[in-house]
Protein backbone atom coordinates (compact mmCIF):
# COMPACT_ATOMS: atom_id res chain seq x y z
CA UNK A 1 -6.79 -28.64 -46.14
CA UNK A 2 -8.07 -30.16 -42.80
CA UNK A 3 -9.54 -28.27 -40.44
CA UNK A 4 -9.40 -28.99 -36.21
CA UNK A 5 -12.14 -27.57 -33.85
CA UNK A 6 -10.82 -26.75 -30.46
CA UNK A 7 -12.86 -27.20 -28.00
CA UNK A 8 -11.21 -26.13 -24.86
CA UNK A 9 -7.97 -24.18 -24.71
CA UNK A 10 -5.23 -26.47 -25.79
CA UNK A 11 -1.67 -26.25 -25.34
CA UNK A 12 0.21 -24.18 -28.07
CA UNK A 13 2.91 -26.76 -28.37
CA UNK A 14 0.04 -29.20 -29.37
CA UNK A 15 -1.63 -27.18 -31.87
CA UNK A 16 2.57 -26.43 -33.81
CA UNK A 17 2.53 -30.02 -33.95
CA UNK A 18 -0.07 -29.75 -37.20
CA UNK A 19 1.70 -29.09 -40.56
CA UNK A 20 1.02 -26.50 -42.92
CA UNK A 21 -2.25 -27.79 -44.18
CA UNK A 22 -4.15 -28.09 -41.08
CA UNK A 23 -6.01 -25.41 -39.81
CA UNK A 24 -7.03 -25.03 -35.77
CA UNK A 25 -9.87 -22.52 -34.54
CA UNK A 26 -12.84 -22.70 -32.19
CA UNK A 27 -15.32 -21.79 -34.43
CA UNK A 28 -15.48 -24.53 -37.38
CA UNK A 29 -19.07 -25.65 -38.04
CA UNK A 30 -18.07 -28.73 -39.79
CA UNK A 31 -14.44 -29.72 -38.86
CA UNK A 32 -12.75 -32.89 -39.75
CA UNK A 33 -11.62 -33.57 -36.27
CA UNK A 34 -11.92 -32.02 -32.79
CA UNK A 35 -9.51 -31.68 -29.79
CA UNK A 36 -11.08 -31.94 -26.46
CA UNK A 37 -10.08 -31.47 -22.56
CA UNK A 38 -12.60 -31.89 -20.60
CA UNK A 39 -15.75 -29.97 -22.06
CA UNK A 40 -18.73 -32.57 -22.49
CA UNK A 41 -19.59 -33.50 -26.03
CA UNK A 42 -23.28 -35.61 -24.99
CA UNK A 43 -25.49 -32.41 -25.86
CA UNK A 44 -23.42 -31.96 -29.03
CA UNK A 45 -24.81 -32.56 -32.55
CA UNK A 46 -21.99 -34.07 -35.04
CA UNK A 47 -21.70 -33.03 -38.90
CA UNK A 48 -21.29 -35.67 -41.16
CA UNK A 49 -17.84 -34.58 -42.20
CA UNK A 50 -16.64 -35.46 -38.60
CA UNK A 51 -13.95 -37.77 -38.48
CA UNK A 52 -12.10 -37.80 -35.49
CA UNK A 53 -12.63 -36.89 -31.76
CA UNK A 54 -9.01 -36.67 -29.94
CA UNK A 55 -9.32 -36.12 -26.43
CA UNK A 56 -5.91 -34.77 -24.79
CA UNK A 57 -6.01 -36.95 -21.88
CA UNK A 58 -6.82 -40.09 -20.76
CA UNK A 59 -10.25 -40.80 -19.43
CA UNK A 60 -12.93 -39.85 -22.22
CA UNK A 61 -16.00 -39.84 -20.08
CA UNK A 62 -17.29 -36.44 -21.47
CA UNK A 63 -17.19 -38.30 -25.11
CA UNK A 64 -20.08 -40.24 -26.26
CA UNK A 65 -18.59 -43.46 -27.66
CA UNK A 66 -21.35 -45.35 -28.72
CA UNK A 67 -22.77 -42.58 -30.54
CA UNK A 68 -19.41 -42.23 -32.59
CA UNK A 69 -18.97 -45.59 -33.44
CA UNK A 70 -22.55 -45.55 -34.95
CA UNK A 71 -21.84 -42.41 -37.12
CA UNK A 72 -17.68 -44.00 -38.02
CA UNK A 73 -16.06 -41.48 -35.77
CA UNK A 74 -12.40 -42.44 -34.47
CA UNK A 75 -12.31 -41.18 -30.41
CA UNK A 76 -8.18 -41.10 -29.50
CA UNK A 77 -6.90 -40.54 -25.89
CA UNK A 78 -3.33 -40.20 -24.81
CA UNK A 79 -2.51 -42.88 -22.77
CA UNK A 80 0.68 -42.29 -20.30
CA UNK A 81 0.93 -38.50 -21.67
CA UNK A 82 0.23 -37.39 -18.34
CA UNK A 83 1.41 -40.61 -16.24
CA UNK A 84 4.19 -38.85 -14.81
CA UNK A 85 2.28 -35.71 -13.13
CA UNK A 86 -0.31 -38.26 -12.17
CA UNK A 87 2.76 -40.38 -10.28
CA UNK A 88 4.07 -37.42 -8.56
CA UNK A 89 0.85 -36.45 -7.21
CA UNK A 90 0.44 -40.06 -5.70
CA UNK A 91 4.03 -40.52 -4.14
CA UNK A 92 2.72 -36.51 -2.42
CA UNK A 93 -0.57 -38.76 -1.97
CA UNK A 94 1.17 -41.29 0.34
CA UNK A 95 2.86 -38.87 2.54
CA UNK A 96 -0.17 -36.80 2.79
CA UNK A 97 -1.99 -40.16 4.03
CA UNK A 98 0.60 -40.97 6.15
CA UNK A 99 2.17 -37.65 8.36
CA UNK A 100 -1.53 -35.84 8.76
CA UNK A 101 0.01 -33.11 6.72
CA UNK A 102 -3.23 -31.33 5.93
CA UNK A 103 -4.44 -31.61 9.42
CA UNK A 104 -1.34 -30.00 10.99
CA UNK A 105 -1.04 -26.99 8.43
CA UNK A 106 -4.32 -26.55 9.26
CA UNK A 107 -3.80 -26.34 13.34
CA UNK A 108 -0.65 -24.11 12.60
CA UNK A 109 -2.88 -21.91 11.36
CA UNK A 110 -4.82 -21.38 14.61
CA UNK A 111 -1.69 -20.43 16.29
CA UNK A 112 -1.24 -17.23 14.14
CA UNK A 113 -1.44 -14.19 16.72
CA UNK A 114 0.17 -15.98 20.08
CA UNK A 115 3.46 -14.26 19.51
CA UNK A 116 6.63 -15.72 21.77
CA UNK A 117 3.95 -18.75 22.46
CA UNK A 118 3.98 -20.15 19.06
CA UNK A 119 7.11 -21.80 19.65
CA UNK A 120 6.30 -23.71 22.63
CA UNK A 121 2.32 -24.28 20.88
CA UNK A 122 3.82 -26.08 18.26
CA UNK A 123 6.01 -28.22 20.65
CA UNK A 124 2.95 -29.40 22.60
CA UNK A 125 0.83 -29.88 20.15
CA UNK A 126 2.97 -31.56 17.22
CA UNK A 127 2.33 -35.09 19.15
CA UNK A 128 -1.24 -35.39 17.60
CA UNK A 129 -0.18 -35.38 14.12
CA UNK A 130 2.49 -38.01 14.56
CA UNK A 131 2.05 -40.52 11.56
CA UNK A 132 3.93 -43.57 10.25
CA UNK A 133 7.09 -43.74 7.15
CA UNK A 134 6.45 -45.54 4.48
CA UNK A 135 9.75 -47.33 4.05
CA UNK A 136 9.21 -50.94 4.91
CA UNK A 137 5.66 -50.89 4.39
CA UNK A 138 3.39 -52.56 1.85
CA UNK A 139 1.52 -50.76 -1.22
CA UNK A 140 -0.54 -52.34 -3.64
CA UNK A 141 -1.18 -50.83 -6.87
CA UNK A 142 -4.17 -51.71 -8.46
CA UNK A 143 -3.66 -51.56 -12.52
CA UNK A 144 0.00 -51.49 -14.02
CA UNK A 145 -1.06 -49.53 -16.55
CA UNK A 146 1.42 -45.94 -17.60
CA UNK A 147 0.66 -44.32 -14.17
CA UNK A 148 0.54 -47.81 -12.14
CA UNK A 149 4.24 -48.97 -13.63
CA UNK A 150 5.37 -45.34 -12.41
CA UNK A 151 3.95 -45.45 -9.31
CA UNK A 152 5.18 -49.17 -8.39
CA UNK A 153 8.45 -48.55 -9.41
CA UNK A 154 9.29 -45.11 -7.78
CA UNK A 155 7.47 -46.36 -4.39
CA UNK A 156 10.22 -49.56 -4.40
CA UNK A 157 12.89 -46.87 -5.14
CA UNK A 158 11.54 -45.14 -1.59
CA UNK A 159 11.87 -48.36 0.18
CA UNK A 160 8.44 -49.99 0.35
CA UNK A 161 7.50 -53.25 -0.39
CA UNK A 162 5.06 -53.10 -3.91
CA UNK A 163 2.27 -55.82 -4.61
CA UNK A 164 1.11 -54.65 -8.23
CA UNK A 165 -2.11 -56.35 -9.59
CA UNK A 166 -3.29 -56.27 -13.21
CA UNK A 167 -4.87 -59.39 -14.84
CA UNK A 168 -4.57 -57.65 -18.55
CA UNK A 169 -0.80 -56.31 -17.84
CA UNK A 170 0.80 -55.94 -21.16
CA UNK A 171 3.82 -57.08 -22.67
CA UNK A 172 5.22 -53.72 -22.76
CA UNK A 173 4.06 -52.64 -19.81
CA UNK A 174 5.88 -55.48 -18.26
CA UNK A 175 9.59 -54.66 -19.62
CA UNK A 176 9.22 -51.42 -17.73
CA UNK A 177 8.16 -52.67 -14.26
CA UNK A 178 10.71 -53.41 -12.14
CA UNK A 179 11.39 -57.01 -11.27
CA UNK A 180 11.16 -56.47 -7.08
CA UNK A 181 7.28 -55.50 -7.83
CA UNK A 182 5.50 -58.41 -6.35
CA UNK A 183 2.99 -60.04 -8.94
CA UNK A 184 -0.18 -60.46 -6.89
CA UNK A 185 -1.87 -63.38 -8.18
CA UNK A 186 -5.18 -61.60 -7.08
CA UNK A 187 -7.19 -58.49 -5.79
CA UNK A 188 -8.01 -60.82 -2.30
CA UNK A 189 -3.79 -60.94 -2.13
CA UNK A 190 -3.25 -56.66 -2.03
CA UNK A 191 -6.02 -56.47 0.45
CA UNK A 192 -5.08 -58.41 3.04
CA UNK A 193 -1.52 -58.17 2.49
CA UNK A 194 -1.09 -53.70 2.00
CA UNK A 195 -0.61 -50.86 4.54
CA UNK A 196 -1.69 -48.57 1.19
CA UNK A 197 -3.75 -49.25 -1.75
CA UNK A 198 -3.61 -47.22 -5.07
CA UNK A 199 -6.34 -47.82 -7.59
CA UNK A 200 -5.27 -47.17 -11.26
CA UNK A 201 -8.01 -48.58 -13.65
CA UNK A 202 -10.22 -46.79 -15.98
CA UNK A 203 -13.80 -46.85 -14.68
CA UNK A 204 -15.90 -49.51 -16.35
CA UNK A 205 -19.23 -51.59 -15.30
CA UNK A 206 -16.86 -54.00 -13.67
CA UNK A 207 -15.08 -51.71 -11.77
CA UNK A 208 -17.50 -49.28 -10.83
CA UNK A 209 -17.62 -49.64 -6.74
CA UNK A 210 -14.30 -51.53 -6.56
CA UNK A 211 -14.09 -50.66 -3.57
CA UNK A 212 -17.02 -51.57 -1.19
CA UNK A 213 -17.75 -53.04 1.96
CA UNK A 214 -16.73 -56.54 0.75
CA UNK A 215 -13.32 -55.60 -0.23
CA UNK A 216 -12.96 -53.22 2.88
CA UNK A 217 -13.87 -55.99 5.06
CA UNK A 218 -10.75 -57.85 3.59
CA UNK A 219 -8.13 -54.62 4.25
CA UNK A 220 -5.77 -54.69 7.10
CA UNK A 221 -6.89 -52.04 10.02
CA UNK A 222 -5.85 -48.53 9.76
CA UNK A 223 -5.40 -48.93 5.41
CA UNK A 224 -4.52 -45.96 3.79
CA UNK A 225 -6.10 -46.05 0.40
CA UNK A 226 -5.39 -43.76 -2.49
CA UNK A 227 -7.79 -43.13 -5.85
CA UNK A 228 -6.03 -40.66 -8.27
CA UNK A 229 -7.98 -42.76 -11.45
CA UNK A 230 -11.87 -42.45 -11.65
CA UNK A 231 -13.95 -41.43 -7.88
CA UNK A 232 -16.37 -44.12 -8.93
CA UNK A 233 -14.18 -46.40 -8.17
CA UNK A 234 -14.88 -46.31 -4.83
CA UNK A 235 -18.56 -46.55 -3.04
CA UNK A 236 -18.30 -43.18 -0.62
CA UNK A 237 -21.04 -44.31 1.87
CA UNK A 238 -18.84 -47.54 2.68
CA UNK A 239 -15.84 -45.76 2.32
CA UNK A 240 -17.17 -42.91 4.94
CA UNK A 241 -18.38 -46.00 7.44
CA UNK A 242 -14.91 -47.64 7.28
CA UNK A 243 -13.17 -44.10 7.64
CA UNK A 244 -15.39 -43.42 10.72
CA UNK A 245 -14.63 -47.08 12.07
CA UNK A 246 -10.95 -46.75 11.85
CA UNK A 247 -10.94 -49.13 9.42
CA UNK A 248 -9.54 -47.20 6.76
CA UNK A 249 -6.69 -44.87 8.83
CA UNK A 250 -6.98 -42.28 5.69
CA UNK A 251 -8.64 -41.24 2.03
CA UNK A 252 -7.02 -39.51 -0.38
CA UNK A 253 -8.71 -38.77 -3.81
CA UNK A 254 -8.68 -36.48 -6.52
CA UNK A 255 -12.01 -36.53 -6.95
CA UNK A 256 -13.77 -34.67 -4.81
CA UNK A 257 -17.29 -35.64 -3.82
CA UNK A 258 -19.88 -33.46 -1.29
CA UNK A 259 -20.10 -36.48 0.66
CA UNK A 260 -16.27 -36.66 1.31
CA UNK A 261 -15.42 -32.83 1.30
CA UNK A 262 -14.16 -31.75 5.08
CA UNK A 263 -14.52 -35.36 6.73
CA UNK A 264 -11.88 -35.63 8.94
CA UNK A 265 -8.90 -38.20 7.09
CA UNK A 266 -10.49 -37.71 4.26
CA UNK A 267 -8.03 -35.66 2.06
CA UNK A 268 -10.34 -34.46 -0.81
CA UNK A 269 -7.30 -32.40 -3.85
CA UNK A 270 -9.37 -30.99 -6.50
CA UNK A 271 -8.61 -32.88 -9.81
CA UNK A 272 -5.22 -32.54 -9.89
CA UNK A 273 -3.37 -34.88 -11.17
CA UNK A 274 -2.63 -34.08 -14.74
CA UNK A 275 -2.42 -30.40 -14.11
CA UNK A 276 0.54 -29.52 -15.07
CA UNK A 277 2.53 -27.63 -18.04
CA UNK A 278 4.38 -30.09 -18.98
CA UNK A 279 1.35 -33.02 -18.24
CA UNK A 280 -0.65 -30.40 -20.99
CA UNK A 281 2.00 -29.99 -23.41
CA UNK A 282 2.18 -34.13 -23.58
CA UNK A 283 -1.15 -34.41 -23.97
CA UNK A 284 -2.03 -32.23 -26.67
CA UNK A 285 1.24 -32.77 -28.76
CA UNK A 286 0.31 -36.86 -28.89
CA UNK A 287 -3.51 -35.71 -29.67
CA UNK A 288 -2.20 -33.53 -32.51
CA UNK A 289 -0.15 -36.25 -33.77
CA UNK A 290 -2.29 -39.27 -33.71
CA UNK A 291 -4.98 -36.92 -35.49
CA UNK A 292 -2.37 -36.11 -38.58
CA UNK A 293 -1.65 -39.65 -38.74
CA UNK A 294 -5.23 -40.43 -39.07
CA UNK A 295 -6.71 -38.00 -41.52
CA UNK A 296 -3.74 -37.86 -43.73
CA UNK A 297 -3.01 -41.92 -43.96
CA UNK A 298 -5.70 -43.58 -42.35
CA UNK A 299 -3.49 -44.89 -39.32
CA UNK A 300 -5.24 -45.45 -35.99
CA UNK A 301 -3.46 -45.24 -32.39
CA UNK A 302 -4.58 -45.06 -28.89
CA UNK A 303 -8.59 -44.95 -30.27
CA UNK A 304 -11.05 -46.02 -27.33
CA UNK A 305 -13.44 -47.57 -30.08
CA UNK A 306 -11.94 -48.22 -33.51
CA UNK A 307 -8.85 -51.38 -33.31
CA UNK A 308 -5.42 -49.89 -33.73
CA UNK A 309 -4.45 -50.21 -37.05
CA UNK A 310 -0.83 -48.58 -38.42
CA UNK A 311 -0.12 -49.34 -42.41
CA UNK A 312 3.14 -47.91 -44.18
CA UNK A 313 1.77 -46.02 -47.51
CA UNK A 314 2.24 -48.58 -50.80
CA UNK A 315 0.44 -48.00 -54.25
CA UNK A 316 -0.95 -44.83 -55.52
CA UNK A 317 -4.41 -44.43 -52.95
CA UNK A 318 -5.77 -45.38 -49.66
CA UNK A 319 -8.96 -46.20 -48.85
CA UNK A 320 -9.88 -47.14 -45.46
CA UNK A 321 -13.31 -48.48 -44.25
CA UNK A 322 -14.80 -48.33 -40.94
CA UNK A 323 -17.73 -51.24 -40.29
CA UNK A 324 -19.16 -53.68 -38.28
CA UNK A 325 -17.18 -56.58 -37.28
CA UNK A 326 -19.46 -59.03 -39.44
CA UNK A 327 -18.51 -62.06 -41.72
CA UNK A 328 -17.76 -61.24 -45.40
CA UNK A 329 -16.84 -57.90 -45.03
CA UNK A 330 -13.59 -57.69 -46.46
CA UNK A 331 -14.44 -59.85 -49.09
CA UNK A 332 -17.37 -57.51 -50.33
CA UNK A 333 -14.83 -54.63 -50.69
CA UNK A 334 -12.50 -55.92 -52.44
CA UNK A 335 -15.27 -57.33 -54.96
CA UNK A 336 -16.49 -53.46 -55.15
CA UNK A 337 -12.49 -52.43 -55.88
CA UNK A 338 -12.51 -55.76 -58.21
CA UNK A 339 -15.94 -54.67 -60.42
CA UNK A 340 -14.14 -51.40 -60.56
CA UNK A 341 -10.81 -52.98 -62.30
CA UNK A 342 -9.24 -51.53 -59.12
CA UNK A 343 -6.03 -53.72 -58.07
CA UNK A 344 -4.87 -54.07 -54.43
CA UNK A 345 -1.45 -53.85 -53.76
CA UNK A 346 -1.66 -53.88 -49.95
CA UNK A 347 -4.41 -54.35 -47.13
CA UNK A 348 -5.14 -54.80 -43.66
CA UNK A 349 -8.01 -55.15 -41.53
CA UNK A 350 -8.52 -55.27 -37.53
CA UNK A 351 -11.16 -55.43 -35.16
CA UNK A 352 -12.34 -54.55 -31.45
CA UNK A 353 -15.37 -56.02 -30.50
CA UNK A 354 -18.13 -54.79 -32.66
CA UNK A 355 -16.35 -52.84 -34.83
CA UNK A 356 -13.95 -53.10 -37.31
CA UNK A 357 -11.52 -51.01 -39.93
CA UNK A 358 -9.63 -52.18 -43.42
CA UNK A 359 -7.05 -50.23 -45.01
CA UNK A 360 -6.64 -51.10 -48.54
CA UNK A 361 -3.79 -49.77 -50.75
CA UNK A 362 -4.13 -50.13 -54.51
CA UNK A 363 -2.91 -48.95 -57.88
CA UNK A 364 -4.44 -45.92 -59.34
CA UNK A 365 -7.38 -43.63 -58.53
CA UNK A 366 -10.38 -44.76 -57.13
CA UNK A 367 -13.80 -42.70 -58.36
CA UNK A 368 -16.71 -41.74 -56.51
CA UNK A 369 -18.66 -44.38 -57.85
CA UNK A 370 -16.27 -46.75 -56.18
CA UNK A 371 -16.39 -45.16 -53.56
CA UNK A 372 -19.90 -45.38 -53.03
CA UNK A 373 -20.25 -49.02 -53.75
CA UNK A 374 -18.27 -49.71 -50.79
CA UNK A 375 -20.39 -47.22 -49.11
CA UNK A 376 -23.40 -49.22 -50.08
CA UNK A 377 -22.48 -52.52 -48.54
CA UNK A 378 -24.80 -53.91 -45.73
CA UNK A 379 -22.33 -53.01 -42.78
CA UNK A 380 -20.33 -50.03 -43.79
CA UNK A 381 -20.33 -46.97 -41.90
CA UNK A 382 -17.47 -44.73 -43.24
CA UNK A 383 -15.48 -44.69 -46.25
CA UNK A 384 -12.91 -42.33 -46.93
CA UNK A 385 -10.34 -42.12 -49.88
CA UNK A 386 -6.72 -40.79 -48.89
């Protein structure tokens, strides 16, 4: 029996995804795996028996990764689970920067109360919230990841001209981005060449502040830029002198800052982008299934700090091994199996960066005293027997 701790309220379609021998509540005190939204986990103390941290969404910010690597604890996100609420909200992004939308809802407003005059109100007054299409123009999406492929592809389907930008683009990714997207050969190329700018990228060291002075020096005039990824990602003190300059024509972002709140074309939407049913539903069915792949065969997908690592089931047990990505490590388990008369009918082992995981399949049982061999080795931080 495995048991999940919920953390927030997750979707019920997630939480059917679990078979029979799974059990989901709020109040285990030492679960083998949690499912998280958004509530932080920094302050939180984890119990020994903690496996797995599945986070249904994509940014894991309110996870502390470093801490769960040390202890052998597997973080997933679901990548592209919630890409295509996250697109919509940027194509209503781009009009929103474009037609002063918010501005002239507002004014329309202020007209409530002149009777027969609203009519005439409206006619005078439209003329100051006059704004440009965007078919013909230039975007440049920043990051071709799940959302940016979306976002390029349904913005050349409304007739702009797409520069996309992504020195780590995938293989995959690239089969699903349309072949009219312009490769931009660098960051320099969307800046001086876009009428709007989307930034898609997870929020790192290197691209905390993306967007500064520098780079705004290098924008056309009157840019319209758009962050539905990480608010980091842009510096609000140069982003409020450029907005105040002219420089940049309009702000949209999802993330909401008290700097940028109620600055005029500055369009502040409060964290929207993956709320929806269906964006929910997504990600909390692909958390639910990457954690029953996990604890029940040792396969990792989509983890933030552990390689990914998928193995088809061969002999009669699994054990898999999470440790540091140091020389002889491999080679010191499967002595440990060896002195046990333990044969191995299958392996694999993968790393990322400083970590690493084997999966070994072999015949027969494997006893605690195995088991705790391996755990012994200089290097090991998790064993578990499947």
């Amino acid at each position: 029996m495995f048991t999940i701790k919920t953390l927030n309220k997750i979707s019920p379609l997630g939480l059917e995804v679990f078979p029979s021998d799974f059990r989901c509540a709020d109040d285990f005190e030492n679960p083998d795996a949690v499912m998280v939204r958004s509530a932080s986990m920094h302050e939180m103390e984890f119990p020994d028996n903690l496996k797995a941290i599945a986070r249904a969404g994509a940014g894991v910010n309110n996870i502390p990764i470093d801490r769960c690597s040390e202890q052998g604890i597997v973080v997933f996100n679901t990548p592209g689970a919630n890409a295509n609420a996250v697109k919509e909200l940027v194509l209503a992004g781009l009009f929103l920067s474009s037609r002063k939308i918010v501005p002239a809802i507002e004014w329309s407003k202020t007209l409530k109360g002149e009777g027969d005059n609203v009519a005439k109100l409206v006619e005078k007054g439209k003329s100051a919230f006059a704004g440009p299409e965007i078919t013909g123009k230039k975007l440049g999406v920043i990051g071709l990841g799940a959302i940016g492929i979306l976002v390029a592809n349904a913005a050349k389907n409304l007739g702009m001209t797409v520069y996309g930008y992504d020195p780590f683009l995938s293989v995959d990714a690239a089969w699903k981005l349309s072949s009219n997207i312009h490769h931009a050969a660098s960051l320099k190329e969307i800046y001086e060449n876009c009428d709007y700018i989307t930034v898609h990228v997870p929020l790192t060291g290197e691209t905390r502040h993306m967007i500064h002075s520098e780079s705004l020096k290098l924008m056309k005039n009157g840019v319209r830029i758009l962050n539905f990824a990480r608010g980091e990602l842009v510096c609000d003190e140069d982003l409020l002198e450029a907005v105040g300059s002219g420089k940049v024509a309009c702000y949209v972002t999802d993330f909401p800052s008290d700097a940028l709140i109620d600055v005029e074309n500055i369009i502040t939407i409060p964290h929207l982008g993956a709320s929806t049913p269906e964006s929910e539903d997504n990600c909390a069915k692909m958390a639910a299934m990457e954690l029953v792949d996990f604890l029940k065969n040792g396969n990792i997908k989509n983890s933030v700090n552990l390689p990914a690592a998928s193995m088809a089931r061969g002999g009669d047990t699994r054990l898999t091994v999470i440790h540091k990505n140091i020389p002889n490590m491999v080679s010191q388990i499967s002595a440990a199996l060896s002195a046990g008369g333990i044969n191995i009918e299958n392996m694999l082992n993968a790393s990322k960066k400083e970590m690493a995981y084997t999966m070994m399949d072999v015949s027969g049982d494997i006893s605690s005293a195995i088991a705790d061999a391996v755990r012994a080795i200089d290097g090991v931080i998790r064993v578990t027997v499947l």
